[in-house]
N, C-alpha and C. Protein backbone atom coordinates (compact mmCIF):
# COMPACT_ATOMS: atom_id res chain seq x y z
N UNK A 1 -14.24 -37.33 -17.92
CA UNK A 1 -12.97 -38.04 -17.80
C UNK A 1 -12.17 -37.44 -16.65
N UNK A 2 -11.47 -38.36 -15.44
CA UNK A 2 -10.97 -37.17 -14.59
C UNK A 2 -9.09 -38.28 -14.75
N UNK A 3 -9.01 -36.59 -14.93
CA UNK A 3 -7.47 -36.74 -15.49
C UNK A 3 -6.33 -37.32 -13.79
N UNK A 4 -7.12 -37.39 -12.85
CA UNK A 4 -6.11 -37.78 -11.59
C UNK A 4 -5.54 -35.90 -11.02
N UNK A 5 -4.33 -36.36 -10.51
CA UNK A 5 -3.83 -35.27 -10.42
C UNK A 5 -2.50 -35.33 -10.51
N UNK A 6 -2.73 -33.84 -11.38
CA UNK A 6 -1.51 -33.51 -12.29
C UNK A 6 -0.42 -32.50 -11.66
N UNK A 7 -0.88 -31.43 -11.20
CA UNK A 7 -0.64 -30.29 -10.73
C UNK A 7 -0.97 -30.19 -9.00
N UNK A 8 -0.67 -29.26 -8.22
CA UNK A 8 -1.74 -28.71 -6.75
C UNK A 8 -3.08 -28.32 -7.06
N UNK A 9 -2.89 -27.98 -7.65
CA UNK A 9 -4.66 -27.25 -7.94
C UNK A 9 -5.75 -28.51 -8.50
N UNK A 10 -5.00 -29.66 -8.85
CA UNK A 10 -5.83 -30.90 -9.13
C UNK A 10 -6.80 -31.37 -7.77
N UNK A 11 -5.63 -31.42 -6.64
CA UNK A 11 -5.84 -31.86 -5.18
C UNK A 11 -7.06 -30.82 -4.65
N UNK A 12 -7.08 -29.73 -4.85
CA UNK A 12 -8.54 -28.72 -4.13
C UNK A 12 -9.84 -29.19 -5.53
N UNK A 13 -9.62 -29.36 -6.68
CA UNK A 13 -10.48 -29.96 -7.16
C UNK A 13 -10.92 -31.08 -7.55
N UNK A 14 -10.31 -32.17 -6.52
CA UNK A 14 -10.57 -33.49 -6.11
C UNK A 14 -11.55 -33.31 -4.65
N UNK A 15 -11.86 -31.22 -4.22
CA UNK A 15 -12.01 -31.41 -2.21
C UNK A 15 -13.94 -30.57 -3.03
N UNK A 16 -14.05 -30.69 -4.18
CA UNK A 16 -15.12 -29.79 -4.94
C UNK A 16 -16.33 -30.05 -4.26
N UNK A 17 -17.34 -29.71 -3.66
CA UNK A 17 -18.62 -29.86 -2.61
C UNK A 17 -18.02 -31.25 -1.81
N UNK A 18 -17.47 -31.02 -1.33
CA UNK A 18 -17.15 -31.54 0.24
C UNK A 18 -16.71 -30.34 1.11
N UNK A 19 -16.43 -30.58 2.37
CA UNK A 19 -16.13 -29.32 3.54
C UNK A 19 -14.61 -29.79 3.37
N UNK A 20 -13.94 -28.55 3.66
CA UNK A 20 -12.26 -28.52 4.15
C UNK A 20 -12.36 -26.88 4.90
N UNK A 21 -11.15 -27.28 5.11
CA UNK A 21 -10.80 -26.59 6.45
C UNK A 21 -9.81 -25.14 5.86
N UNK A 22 -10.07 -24.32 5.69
CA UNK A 22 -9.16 -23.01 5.07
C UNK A 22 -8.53 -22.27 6.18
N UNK A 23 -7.26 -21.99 6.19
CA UNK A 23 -6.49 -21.61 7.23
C UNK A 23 -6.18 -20.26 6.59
N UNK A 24 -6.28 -18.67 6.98
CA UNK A 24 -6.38 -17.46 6.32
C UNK A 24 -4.98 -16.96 7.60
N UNK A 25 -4.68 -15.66 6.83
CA UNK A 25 -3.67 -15.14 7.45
C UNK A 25 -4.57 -14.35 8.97
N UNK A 26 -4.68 -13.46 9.60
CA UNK A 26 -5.10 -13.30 11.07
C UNK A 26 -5.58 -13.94 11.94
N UNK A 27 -5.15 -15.24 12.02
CA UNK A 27 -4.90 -16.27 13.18
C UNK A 27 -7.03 -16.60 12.26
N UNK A 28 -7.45 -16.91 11.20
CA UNK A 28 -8.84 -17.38 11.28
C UNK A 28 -8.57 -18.75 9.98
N UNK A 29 -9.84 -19.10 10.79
CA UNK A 29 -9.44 -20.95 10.36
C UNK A 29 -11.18 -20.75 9.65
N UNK A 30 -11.70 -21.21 8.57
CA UNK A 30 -12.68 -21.38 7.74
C UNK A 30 -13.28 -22.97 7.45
N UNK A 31 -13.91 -23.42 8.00
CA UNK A 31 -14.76 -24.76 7.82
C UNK A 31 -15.76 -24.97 6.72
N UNK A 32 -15.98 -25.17 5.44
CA UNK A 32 -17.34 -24.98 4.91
C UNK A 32 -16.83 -25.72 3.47
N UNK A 33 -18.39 -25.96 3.01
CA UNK A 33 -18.11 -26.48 1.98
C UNK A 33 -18.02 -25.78 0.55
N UNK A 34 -16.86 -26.51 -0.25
CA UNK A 34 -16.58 -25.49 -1.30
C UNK A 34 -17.03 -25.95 -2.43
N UNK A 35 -17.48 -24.78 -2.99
CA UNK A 35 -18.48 -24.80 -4.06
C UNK A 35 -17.91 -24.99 -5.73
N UNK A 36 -16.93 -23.67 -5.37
CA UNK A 36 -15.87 -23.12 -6.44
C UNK A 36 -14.67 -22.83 -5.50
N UNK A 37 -13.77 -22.53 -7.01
CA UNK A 37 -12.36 -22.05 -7.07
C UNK A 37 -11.79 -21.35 -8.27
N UNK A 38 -10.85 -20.75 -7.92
CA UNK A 38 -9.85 -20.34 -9.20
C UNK A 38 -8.26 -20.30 -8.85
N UNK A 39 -7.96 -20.53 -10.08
CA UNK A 39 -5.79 -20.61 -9.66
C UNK A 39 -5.52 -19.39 -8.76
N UNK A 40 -6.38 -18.51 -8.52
CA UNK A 40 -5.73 -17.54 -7.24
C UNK A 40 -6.12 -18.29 -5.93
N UNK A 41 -6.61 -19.24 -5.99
CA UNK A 41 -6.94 -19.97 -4.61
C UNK A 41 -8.48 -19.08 -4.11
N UNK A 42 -9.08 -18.44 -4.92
CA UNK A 42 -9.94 -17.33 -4.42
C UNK A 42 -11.49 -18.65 -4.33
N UNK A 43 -11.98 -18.55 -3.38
CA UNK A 43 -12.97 -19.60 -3.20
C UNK A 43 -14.01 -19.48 -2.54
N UNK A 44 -15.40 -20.17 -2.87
CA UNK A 44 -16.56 -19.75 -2.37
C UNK A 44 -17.09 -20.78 -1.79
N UNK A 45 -17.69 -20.85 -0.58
CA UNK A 45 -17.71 -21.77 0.32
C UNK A 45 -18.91 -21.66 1.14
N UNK A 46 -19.71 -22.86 1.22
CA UNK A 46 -20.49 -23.01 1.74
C UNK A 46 -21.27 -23.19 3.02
N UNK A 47 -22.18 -22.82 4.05
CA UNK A 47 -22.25 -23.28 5.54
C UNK A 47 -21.31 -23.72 5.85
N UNK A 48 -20.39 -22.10 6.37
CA UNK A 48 -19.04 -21.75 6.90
C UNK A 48 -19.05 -21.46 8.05
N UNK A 49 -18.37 -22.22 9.03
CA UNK A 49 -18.31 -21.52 10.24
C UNK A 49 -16.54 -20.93 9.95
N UNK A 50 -16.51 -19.79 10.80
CA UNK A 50 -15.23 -18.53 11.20
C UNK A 50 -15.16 -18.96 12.65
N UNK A 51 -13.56 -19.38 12.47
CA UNK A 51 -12.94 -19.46 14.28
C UNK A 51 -12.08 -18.25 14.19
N UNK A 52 -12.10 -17.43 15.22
CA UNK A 52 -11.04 -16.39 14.85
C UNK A 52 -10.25 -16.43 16.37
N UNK A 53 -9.21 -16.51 16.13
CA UNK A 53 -7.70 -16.53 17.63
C UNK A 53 -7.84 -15.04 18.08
N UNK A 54 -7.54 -14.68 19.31
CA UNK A 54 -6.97 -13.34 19.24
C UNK A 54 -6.10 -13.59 20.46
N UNK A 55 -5.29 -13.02 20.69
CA UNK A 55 -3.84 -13.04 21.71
C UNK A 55 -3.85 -12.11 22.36
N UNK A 56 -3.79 -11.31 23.74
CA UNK A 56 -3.90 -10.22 24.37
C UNK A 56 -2.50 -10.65 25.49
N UNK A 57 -2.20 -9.43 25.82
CA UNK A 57 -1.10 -9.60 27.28
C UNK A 57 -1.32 -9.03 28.05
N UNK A 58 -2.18 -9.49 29.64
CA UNK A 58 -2.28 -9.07 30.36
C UNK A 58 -1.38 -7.73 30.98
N UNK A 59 -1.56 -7.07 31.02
CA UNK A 59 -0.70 -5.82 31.42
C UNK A 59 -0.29 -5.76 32.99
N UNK A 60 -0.99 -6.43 34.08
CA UNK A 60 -0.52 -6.62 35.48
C UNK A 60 0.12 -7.52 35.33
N UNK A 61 -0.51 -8.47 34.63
CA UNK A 61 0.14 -10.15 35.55
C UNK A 61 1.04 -10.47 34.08
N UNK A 62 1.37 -9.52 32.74
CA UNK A 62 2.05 -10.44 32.04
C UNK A 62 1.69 -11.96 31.18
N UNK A 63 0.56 -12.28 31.96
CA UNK A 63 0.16 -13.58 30.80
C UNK A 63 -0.91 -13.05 29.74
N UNK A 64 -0.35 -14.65 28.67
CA UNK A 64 -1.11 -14.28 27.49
C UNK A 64 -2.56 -15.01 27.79
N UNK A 65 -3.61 -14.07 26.68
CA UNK A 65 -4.84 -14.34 27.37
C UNK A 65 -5.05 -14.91 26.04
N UNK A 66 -5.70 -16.24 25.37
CA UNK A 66 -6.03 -16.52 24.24
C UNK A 66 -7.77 -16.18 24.09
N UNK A 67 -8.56 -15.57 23.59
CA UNK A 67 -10.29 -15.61 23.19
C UNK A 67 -10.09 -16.05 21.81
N UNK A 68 -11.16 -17.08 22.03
CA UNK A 68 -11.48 -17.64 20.21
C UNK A 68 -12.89 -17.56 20.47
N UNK A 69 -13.34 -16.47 18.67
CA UNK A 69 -15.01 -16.47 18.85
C UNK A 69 -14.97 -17.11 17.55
N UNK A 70 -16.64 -17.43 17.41
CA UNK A 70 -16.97 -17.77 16.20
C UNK A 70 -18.17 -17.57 15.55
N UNK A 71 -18.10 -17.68 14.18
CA UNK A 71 -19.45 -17.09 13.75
C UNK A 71 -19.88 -18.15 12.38
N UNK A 72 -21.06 -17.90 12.21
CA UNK A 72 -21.67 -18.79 11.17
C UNK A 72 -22.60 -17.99 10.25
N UNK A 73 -21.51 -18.13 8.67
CA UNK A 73 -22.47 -17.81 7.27
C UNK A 73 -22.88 -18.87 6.70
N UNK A 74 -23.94 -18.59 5.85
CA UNK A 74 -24.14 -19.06 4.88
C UNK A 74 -23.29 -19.52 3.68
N UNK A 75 -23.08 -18.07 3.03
CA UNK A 75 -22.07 -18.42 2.18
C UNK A 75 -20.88 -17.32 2.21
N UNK A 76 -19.68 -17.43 1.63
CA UNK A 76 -18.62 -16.73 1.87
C UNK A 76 -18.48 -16.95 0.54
N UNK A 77 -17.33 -15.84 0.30
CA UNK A 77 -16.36 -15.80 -0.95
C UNK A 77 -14.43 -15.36 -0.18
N UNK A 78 -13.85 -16.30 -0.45
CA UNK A 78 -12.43 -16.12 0.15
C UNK A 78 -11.79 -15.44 -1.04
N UNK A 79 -11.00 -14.53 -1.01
CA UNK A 79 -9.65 -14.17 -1.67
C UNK A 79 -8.51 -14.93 -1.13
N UNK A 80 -8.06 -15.25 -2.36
CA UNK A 80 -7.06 -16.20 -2.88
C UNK A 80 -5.59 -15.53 -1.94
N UNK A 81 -5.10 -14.35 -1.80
CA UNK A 81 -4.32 -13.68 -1.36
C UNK A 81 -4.42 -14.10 0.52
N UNK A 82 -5.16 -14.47 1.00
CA UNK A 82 -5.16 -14.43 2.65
C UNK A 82 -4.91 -16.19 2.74
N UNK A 83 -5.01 -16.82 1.84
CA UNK A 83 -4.96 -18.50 1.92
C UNK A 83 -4.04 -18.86 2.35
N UNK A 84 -3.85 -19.63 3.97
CA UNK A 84 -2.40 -20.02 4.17
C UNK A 84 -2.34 -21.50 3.81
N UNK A 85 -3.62 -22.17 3.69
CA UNK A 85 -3.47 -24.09 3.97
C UNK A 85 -5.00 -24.30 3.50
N UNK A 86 -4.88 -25.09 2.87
CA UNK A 86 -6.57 -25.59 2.51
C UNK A 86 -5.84 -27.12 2.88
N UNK A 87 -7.51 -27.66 3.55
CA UNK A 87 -7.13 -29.07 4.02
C UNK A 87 -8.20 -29.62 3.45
N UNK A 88 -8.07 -31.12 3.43
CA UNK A 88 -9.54 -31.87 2.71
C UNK A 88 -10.08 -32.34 3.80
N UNK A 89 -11.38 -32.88 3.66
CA UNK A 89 -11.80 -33.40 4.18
C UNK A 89 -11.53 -34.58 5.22
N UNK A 90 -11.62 -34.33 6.64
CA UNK A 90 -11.05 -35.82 7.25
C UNK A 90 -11.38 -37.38 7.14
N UNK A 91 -10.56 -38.26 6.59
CA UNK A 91 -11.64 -39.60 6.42
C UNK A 91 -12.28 -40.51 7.64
């Protein structure tokens, strides 16, 4: 029986094995599909790619230098505590 949604936590388990997009606190953005969850937002996620930002300031010239790397697991487990934005899937 699916009750709709009641609560926030209805909406991430309406996103249950599909991919969304997890936005973590040190500028890293998480792509993969999620498997599980729990009310700490703590979540395990599937063929994940990691974008990670990093910001540097040139020390002669003063500009900011942006590098974004990325990497690809298998599987991950997120803590609920670094979660800034979980997004669903795009239609």
């Amino acid at each position: 029986m699916d009750r709709g949604v009641e609560e926030p936590l209805d909406l991430i388990r309406l996103c249950l094995d599909e991919v969304v997009t997890v936005k973590l606190r040190g500028e890293r953005v998480l792509t993969g599909k999620l498997h599980a969850y729990d009310q700490h937002l703590n979540m395990l996620l599937g063929d994940v790619t990691e974008i990670l930002t990093t910001t540097d300031i040139d020390e002669e010239t003063f500009e900011e230098i942006v590098e974004k790397s990325e990497r690809k697991m298998p599987m991950l487990y997120v803590r609920g505590d670094g979660v800034i934005l979980v997004a669903p899937p795009s239609s």
